[in-house]
Structures are given as C-alpha cells and as structure tokens.
N, C-alpha and C. Protein backbone atom coordinates (compact mmCIF):
# COMPACT_ATOMS: atom_id res chain seq x y z
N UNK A 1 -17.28 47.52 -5.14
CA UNK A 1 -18.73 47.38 -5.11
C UNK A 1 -19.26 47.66 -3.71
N UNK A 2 -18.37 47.13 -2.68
CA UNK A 2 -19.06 47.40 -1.23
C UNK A 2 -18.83 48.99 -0.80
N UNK A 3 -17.74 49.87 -1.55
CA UNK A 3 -17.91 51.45 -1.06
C UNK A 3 -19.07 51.97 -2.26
N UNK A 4 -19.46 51.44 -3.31
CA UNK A 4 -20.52 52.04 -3.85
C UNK A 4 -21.52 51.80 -3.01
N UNK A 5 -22.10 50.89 -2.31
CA UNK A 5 -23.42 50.83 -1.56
C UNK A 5 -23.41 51.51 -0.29
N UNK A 6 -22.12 51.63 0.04
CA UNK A 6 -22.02 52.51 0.96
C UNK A 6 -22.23 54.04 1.21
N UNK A 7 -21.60 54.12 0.02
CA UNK A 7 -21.59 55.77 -0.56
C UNK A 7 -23.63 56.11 -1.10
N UNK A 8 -24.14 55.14 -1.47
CA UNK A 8 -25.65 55.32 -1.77
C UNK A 8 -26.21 54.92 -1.01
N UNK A 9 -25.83 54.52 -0.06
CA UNK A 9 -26.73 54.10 1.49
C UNK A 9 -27.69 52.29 1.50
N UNK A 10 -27.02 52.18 0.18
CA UNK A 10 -28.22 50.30 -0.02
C UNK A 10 -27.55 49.56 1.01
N UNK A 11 -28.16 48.70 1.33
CA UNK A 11 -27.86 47.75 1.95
C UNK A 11 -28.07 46.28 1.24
N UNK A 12 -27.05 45.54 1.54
CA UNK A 12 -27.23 44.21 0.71
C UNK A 12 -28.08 43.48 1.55
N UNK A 13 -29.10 43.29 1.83
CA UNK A 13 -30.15 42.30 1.86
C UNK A 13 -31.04 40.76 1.28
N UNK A 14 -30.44 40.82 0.62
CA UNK A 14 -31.08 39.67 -0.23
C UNK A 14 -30.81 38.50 0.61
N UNK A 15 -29.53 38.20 1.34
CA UNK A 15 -28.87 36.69 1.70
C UNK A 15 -30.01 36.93 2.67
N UNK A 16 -30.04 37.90 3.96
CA UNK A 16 -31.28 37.97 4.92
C UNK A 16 -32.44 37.40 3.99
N UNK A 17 -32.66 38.38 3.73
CA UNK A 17 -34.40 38.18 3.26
C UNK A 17 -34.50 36.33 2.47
N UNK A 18 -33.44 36.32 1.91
CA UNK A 18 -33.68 34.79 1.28
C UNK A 18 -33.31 33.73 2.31
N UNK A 19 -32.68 33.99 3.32
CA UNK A 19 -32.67 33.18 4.59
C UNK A 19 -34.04 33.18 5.27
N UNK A 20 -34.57 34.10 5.99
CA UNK A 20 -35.77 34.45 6.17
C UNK A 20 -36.79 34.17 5.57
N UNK A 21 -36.48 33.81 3.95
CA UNK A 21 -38.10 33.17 3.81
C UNK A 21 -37.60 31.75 3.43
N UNK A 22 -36.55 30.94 3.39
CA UNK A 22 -36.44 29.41 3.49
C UNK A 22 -36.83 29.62 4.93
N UNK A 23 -36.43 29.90 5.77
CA UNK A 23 -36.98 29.64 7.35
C UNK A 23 -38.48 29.80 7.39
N UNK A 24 -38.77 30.52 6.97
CA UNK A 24 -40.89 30.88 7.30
C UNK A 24 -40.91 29.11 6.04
N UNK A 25 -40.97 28.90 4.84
CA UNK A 25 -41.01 27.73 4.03
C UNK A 25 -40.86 26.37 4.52
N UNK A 26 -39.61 26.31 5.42
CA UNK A 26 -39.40 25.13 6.83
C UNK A 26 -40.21 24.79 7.67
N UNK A 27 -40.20 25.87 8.00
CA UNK A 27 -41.22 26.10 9.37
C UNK A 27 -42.43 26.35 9.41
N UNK A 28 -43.57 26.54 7.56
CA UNK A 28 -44.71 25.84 7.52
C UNK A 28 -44.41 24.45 7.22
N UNK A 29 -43.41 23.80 6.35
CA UNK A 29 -43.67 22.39 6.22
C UNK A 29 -43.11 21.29 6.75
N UNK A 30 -42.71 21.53 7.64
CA UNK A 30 -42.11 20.69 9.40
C UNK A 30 -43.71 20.00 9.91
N UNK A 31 -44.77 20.29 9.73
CA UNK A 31 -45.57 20.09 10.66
C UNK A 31 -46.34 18.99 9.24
N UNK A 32 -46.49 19.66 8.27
CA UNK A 32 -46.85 18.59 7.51
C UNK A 32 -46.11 17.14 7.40
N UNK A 33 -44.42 17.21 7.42
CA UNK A 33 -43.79 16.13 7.03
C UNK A 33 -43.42 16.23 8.14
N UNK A 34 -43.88 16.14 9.69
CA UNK A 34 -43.10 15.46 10.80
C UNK A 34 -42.80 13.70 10.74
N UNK A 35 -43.74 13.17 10.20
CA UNK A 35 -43.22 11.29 9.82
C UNK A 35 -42.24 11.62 9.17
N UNK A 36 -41.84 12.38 8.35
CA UNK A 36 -40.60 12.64 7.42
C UNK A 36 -39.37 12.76 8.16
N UNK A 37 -39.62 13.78 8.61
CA UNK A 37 -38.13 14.07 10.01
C UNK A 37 -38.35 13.42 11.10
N UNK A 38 -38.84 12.49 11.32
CA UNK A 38 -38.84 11.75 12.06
C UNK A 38 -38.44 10.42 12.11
N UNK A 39 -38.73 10.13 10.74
CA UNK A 39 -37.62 8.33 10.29
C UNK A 39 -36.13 9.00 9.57
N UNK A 40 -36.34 10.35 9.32
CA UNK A 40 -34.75 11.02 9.04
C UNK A 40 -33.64 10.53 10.26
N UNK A 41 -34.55 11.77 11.06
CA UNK A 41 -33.67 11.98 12.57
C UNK A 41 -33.22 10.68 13.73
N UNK A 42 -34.13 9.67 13.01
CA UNK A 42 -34.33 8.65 13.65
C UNK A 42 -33.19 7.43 12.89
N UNK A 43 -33.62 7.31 11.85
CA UNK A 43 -32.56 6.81 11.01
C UNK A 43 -30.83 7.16 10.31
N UNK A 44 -30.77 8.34 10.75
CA UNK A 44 -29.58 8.95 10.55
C UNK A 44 -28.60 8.82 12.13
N UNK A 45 -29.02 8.14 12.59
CA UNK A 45 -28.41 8.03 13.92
C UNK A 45 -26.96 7.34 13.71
N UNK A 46 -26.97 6.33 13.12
CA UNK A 46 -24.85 6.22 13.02
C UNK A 46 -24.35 7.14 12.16
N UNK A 47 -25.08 8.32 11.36
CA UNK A 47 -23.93 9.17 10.87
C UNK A 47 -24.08 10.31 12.03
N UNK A 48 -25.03 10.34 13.11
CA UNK A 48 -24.22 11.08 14.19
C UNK A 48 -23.76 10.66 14.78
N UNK A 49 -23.47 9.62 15.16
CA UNK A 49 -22.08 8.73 15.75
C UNK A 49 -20.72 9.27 15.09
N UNK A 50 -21.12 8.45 13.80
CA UNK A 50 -19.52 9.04 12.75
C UNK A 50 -19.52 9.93 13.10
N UNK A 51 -20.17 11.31 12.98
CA UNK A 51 -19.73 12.88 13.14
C UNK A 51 -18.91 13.32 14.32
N UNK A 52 -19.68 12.46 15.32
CA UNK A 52 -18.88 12.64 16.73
C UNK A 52 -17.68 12.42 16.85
N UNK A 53 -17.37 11.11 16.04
CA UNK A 53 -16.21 10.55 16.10
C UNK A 53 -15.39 10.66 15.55
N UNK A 54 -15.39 11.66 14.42
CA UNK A 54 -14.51 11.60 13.33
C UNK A 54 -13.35 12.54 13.45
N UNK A 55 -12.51 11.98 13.83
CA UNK A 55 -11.48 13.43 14.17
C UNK A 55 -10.62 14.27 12.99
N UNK A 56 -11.09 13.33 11.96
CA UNK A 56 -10.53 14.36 10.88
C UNK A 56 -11.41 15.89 10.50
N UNK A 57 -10.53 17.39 11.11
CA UNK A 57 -11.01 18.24 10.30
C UNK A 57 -12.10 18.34 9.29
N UNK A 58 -12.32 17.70 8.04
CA UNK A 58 -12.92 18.02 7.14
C UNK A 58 -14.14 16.66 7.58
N UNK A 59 -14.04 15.85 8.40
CA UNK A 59 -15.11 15.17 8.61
C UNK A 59 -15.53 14.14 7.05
N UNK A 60 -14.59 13.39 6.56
CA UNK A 60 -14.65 13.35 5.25
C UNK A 60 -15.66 11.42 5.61
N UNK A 61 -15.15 10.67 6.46
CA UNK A 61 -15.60 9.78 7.19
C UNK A 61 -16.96 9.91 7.51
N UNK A 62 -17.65 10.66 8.33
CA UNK A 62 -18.63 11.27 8.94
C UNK A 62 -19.69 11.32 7.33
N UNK A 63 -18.54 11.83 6.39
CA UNK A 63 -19.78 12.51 5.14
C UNK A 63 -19.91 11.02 4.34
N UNK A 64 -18.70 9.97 4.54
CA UNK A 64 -18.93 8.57 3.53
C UNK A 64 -20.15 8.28 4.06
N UNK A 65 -20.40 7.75 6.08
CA UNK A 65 -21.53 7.18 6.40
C UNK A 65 -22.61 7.88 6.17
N UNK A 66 -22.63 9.22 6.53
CA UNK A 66 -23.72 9.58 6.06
C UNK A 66 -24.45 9.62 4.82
N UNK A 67 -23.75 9.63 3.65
CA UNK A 67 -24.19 9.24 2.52
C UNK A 67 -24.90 8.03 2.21
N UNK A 68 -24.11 6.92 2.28
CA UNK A 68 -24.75 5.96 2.53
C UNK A 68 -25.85 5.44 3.65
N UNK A 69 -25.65 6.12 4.69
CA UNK A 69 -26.80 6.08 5.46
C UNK A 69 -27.83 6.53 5.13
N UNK A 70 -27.48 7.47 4.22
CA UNK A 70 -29.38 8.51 3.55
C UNK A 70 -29.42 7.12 2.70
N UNK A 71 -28.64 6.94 1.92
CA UNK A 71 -28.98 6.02 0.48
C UNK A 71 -29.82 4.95 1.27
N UNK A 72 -29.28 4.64 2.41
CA UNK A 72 -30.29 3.15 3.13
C UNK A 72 -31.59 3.53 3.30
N UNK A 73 -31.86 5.32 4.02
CA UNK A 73 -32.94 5.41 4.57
C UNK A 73 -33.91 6.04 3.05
N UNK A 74 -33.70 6.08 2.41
CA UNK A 74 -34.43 6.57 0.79
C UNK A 74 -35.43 5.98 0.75
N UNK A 75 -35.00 4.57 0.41
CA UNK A 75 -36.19 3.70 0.20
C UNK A 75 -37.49 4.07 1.24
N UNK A 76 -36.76 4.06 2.51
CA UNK A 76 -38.18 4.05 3.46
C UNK A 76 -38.98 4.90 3.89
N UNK A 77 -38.00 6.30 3.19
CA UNK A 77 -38.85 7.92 2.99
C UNK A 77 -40.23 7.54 1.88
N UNK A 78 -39.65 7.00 0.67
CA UNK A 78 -40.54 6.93 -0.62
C UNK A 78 -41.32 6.08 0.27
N UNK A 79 -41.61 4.70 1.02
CA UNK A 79 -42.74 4.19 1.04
C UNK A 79 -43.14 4.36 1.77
N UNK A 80 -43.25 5.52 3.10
CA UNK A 80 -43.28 6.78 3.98
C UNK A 80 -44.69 7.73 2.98
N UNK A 81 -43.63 7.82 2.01
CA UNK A 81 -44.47 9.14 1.22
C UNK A 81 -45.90 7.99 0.67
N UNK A 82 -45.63 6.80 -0.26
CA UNK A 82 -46.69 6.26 -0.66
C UNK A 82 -47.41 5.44 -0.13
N UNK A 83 -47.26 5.48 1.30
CA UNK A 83 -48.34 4.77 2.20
C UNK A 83 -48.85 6.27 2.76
N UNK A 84 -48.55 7.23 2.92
CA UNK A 84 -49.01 8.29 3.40
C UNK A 84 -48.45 8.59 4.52
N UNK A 85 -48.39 10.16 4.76
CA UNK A 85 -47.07 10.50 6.10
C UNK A 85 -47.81 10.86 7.06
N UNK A 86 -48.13 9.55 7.81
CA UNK A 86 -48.57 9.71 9.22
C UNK A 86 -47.68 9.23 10.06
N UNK A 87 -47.77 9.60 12.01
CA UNK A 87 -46.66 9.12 12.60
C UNK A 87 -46.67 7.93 12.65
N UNK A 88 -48.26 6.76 12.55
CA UNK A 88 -48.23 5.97 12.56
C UNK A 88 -47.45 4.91 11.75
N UNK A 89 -47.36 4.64 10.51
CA UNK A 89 -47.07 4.90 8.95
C UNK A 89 -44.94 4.67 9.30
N UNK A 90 -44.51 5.87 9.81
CA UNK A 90 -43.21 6.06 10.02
C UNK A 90 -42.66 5.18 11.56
N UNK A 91 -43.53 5.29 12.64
CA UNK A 91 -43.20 4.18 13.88
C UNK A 91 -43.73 2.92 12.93
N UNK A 92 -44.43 2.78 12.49
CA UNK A 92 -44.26 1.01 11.91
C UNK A 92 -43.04 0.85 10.71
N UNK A 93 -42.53 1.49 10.39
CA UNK A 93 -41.38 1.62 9.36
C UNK A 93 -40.24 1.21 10.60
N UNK A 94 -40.13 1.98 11.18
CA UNK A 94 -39.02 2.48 11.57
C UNK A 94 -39.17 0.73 12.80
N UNK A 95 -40.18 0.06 13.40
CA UNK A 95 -40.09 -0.84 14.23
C UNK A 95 -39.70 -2.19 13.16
N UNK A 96 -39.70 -2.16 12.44
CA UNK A 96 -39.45 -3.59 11.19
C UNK A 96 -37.93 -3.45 11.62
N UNK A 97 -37.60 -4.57 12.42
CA UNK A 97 -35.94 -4.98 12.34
C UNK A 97 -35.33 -5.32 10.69
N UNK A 98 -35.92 -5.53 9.73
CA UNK A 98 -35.46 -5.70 8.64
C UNK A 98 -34.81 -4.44 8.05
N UNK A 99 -35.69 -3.64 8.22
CA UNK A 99 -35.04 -1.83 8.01
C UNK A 99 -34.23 -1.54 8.35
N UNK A 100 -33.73 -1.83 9.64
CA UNK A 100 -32.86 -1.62 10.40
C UNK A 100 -31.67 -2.25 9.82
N UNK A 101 -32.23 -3.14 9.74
CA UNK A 101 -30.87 -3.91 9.01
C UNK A 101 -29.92 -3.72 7.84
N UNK A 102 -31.19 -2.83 6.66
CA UNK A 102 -30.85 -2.34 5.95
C UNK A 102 -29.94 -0.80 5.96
N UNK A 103 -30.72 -0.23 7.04
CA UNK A 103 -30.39 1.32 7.28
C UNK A 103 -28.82 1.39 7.74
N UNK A 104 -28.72 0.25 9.15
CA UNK A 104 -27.28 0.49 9.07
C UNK A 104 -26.91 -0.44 8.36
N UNK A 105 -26.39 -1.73 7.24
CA UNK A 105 -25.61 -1.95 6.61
C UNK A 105 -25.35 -1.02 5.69
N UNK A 106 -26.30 0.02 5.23
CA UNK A 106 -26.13 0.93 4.37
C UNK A 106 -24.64 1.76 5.06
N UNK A 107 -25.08 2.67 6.30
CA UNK A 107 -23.97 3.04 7.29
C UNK A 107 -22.78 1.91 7.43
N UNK A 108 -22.87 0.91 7.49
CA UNK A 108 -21.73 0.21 7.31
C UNK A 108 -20.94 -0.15 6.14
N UNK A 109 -21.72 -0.03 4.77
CA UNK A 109 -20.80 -0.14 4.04
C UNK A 109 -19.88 1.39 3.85
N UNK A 110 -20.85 2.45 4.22
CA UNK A 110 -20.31 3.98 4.32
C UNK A 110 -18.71 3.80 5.40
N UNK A 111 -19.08 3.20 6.16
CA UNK A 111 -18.17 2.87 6.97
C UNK A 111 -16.81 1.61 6.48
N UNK A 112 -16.96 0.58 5.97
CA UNK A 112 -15.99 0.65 5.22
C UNK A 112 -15.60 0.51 3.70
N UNK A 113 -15.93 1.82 3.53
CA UNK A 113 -15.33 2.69 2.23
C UNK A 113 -14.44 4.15 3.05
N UNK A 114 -14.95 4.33 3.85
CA UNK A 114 -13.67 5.05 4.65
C UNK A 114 -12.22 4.28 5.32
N UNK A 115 -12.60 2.71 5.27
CA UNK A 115 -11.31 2.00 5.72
C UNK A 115 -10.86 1.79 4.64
N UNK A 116 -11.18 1.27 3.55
CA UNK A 116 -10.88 0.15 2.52
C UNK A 116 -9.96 0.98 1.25
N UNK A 117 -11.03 2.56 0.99
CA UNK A 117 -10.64 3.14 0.37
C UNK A 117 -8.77 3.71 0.45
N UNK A 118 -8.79 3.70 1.63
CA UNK A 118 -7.33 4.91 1.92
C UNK A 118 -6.25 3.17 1.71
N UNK A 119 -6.59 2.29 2.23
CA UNK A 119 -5.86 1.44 1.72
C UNK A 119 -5.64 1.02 0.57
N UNK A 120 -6.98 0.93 -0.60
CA UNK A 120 -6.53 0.64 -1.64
C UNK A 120 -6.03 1.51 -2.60
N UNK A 121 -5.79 2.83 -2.07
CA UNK A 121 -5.21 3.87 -3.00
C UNK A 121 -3.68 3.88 -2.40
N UNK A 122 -3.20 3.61 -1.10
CA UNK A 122 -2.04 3.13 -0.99
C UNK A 122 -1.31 2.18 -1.89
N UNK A 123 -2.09 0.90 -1.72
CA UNK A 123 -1.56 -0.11 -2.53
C UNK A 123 -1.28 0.30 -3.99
N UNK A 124 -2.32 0.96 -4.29
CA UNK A 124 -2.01 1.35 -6.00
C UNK A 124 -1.23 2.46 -5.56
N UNK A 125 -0.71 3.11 -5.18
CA UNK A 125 0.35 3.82 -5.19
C UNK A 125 1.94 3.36 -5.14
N UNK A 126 1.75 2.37 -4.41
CA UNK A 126 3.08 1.57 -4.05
C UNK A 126 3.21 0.71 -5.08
N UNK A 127 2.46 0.02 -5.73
CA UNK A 127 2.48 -0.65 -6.58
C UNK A 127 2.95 0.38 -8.02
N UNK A 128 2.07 1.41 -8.62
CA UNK A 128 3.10 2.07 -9.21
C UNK A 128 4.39 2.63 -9.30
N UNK A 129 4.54 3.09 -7.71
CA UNK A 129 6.23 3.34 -7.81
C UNK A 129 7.37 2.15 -8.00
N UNK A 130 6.77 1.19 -7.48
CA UNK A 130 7.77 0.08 -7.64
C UNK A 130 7.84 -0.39 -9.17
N UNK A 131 6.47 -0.34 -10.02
CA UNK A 131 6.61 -0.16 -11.43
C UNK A 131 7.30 0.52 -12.21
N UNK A 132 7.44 1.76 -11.92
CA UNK A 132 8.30 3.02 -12.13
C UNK A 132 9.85 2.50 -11.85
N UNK A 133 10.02 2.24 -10.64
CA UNK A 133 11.17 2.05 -10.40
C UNK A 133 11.95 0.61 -10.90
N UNK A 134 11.38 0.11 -11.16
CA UNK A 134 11.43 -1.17 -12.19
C UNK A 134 11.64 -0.67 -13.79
N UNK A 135 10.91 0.30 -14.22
CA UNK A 135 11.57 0.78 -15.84
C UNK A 135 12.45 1.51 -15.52
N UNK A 136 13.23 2.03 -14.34
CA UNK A 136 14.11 3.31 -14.88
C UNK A 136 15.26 2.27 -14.72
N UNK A 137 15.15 1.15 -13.55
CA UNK A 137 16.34 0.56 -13.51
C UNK A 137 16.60 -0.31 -14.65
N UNK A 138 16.06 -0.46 -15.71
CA UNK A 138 15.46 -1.15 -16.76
C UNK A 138 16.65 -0.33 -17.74
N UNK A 139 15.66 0.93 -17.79
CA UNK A 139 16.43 1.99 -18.74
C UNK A 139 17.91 2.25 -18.44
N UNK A 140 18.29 2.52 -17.06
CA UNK A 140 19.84 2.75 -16.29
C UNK A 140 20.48 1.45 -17.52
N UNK A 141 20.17 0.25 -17.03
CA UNK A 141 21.21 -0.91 -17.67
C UNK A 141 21.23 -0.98 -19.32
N UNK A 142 20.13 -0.30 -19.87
CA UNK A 142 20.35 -0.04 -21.44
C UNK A 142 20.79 1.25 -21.48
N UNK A 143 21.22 2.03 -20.70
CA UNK A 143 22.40 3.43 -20.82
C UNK A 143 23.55 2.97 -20.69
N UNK A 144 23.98 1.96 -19.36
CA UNK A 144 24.88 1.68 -19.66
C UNK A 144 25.50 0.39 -20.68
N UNK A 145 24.89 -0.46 -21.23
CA UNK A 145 25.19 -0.73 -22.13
C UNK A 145 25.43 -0.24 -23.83
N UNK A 146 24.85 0.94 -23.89
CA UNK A 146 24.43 1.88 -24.49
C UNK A 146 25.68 2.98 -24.63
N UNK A 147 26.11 3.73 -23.78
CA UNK A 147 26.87 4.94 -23.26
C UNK A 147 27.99 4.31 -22.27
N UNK A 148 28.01 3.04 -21.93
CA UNK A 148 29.06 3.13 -20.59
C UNK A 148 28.59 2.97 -19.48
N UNK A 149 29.36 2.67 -18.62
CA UNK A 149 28.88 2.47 -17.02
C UNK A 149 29.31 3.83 -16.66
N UNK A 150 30.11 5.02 -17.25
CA UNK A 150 30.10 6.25 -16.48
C UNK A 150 28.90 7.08 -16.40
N UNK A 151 28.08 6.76 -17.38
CA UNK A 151 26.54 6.94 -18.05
C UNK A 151 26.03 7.40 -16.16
N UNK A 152 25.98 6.55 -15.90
CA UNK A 152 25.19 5.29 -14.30
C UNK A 152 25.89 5.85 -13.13
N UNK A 153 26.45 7.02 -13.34
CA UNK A 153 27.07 7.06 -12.17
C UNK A 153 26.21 7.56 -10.99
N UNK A 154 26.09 7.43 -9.60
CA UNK A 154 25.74 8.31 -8.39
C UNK A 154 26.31 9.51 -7.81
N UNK A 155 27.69 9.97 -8.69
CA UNK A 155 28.27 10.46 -8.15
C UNK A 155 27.35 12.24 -8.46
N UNK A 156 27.74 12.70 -7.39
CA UNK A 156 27.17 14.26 -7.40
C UNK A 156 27.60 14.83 -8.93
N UNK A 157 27.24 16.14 -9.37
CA UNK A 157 27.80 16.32 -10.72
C UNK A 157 28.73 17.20 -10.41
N UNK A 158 28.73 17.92 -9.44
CA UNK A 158 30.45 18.57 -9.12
C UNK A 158 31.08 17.68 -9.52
N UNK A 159 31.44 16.68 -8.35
CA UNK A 159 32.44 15.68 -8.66
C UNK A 159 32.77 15.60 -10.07
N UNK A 160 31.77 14.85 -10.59
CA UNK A 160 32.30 14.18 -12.47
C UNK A 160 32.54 15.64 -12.80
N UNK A 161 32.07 17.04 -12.94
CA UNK A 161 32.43 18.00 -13.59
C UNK A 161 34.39 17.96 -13.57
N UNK A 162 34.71 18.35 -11.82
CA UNK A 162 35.73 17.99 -11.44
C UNK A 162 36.82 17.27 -12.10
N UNK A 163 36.77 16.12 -12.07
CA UNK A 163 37.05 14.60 -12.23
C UNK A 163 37.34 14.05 -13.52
C-alpha cells in the first residue's frame, strides 16, 4: 500500500490534518475551561509525583494513582461545571481542606493497590501451588498403593529403562 501512494504521488495526510484540527479544537477551548485545567493540573499533583517516581518501565504504579486520583478529582470537576467555570468557583474548590482530603485519599488508595495488589496475587499463587502440591503427593501414595512403590520412583528414566 505504501509503494502504491508512492508510485501516484498521494500523500497520507489524514493523521496530520486530524492532529491539526484536535490542536486548533484545544486551543479554542482551553480558554473557555481554564477553571477546568486548572483544578485538573492542580489536583493531579500526586500522580505527578508517582510518575516521577515510578521506576517501573511501563509506569503501571504511576497509572493505579493516577486513576484514582482523577476518580477523587471527578466529583469536583462536575460541581466546577454546576456552579459554573469561573477561576473563582475552582480557587474556592480547590482551598476546602476537605477536598483535599478527598483528592489525595483517592491517590492513596491508588497507591495502595499498587502495594497490596502484587502481594495478594503472590499469596494466591503460593497458596495454590502448595494446593497442587498437596494432591499430587496425595495421588503419588494412591499409585503406590495402587501399582507399587516402583510406581514412585525419582529415579531418572534411563536408569529404570537400564535396571
């Protein structure tokens, strides 16, 4: 497909041009919703912490708090939007220590579900293998009661071939 457009001289344009007009679309409505990006940018502040900090590659930490950090700041976009989006409106939002309180426990529970999680999928992991390993040794002693204790052996299978 890319030596046919070549060979007819098109150029693929579309990703431009559709980049180019979300940017002109932004950049008229930035000025309308500045209270908007402004209890965002303002309230998203421990998931740029996490981001900073997160030394895992895929930033998977960084994306728990931030999730939950939007989920905290939601509420105070909507009553942002239905008190009306002035800067005034968003600095009295954003000065209520109660918000705050909410915004980062939101970030904190984001924060531990990145601890809590990797542990409790350990535990259930370990806990199944030892389950596992509990029926086979289960099954081993009804083989050999079953077939014999040669049934049970460890030995390599050369050997018994051998032997």
């Amino acid at each position: 497909m890319a030596k046919d457009d070549k060979k007819s001289g098109k150029k693929k344009s579309g990703g431009k041009l559709g980049m180019f007009s979300a940017l002109i679309i932004i950049s008229l409505a930035v000025p309308f919703m500045m209270p908007t990006v402004f209890l965002v940018l303002v309230g998203l502040i421990p998931t740029y912490v996490a981001f900073a900090t997160d030394n895992d590659a895929q930033k998977s930490g960084a994306v728990s708090v931030g999730a939950m950090n939007f989920a905290g700041i939601l509420p105070f976009i909507i009553d942002l939007w239905s008190k009306g989006q002035t800067m005034t409106n968003a600095i009295q939002i954003m000065g209520n220590a109660n918000n705050w309180l909410i915004i980062l426990g939101a970030a904190a529970i984001g924060q531990m579900v990145v601890y809590a999680i990797p542990q409790a999928l350990a535990t259930l992991t370990l806990t199944q293998a030892e389950s596992r390993a509990k029926a086979l040794r289960k099954n081993l002693d009804l083989l050999k009661e079953s077939w014999g204790a040669e049934v049970a052996t460890t030995k390599p299978i050369d050997k018994i071939s051998e032997g």
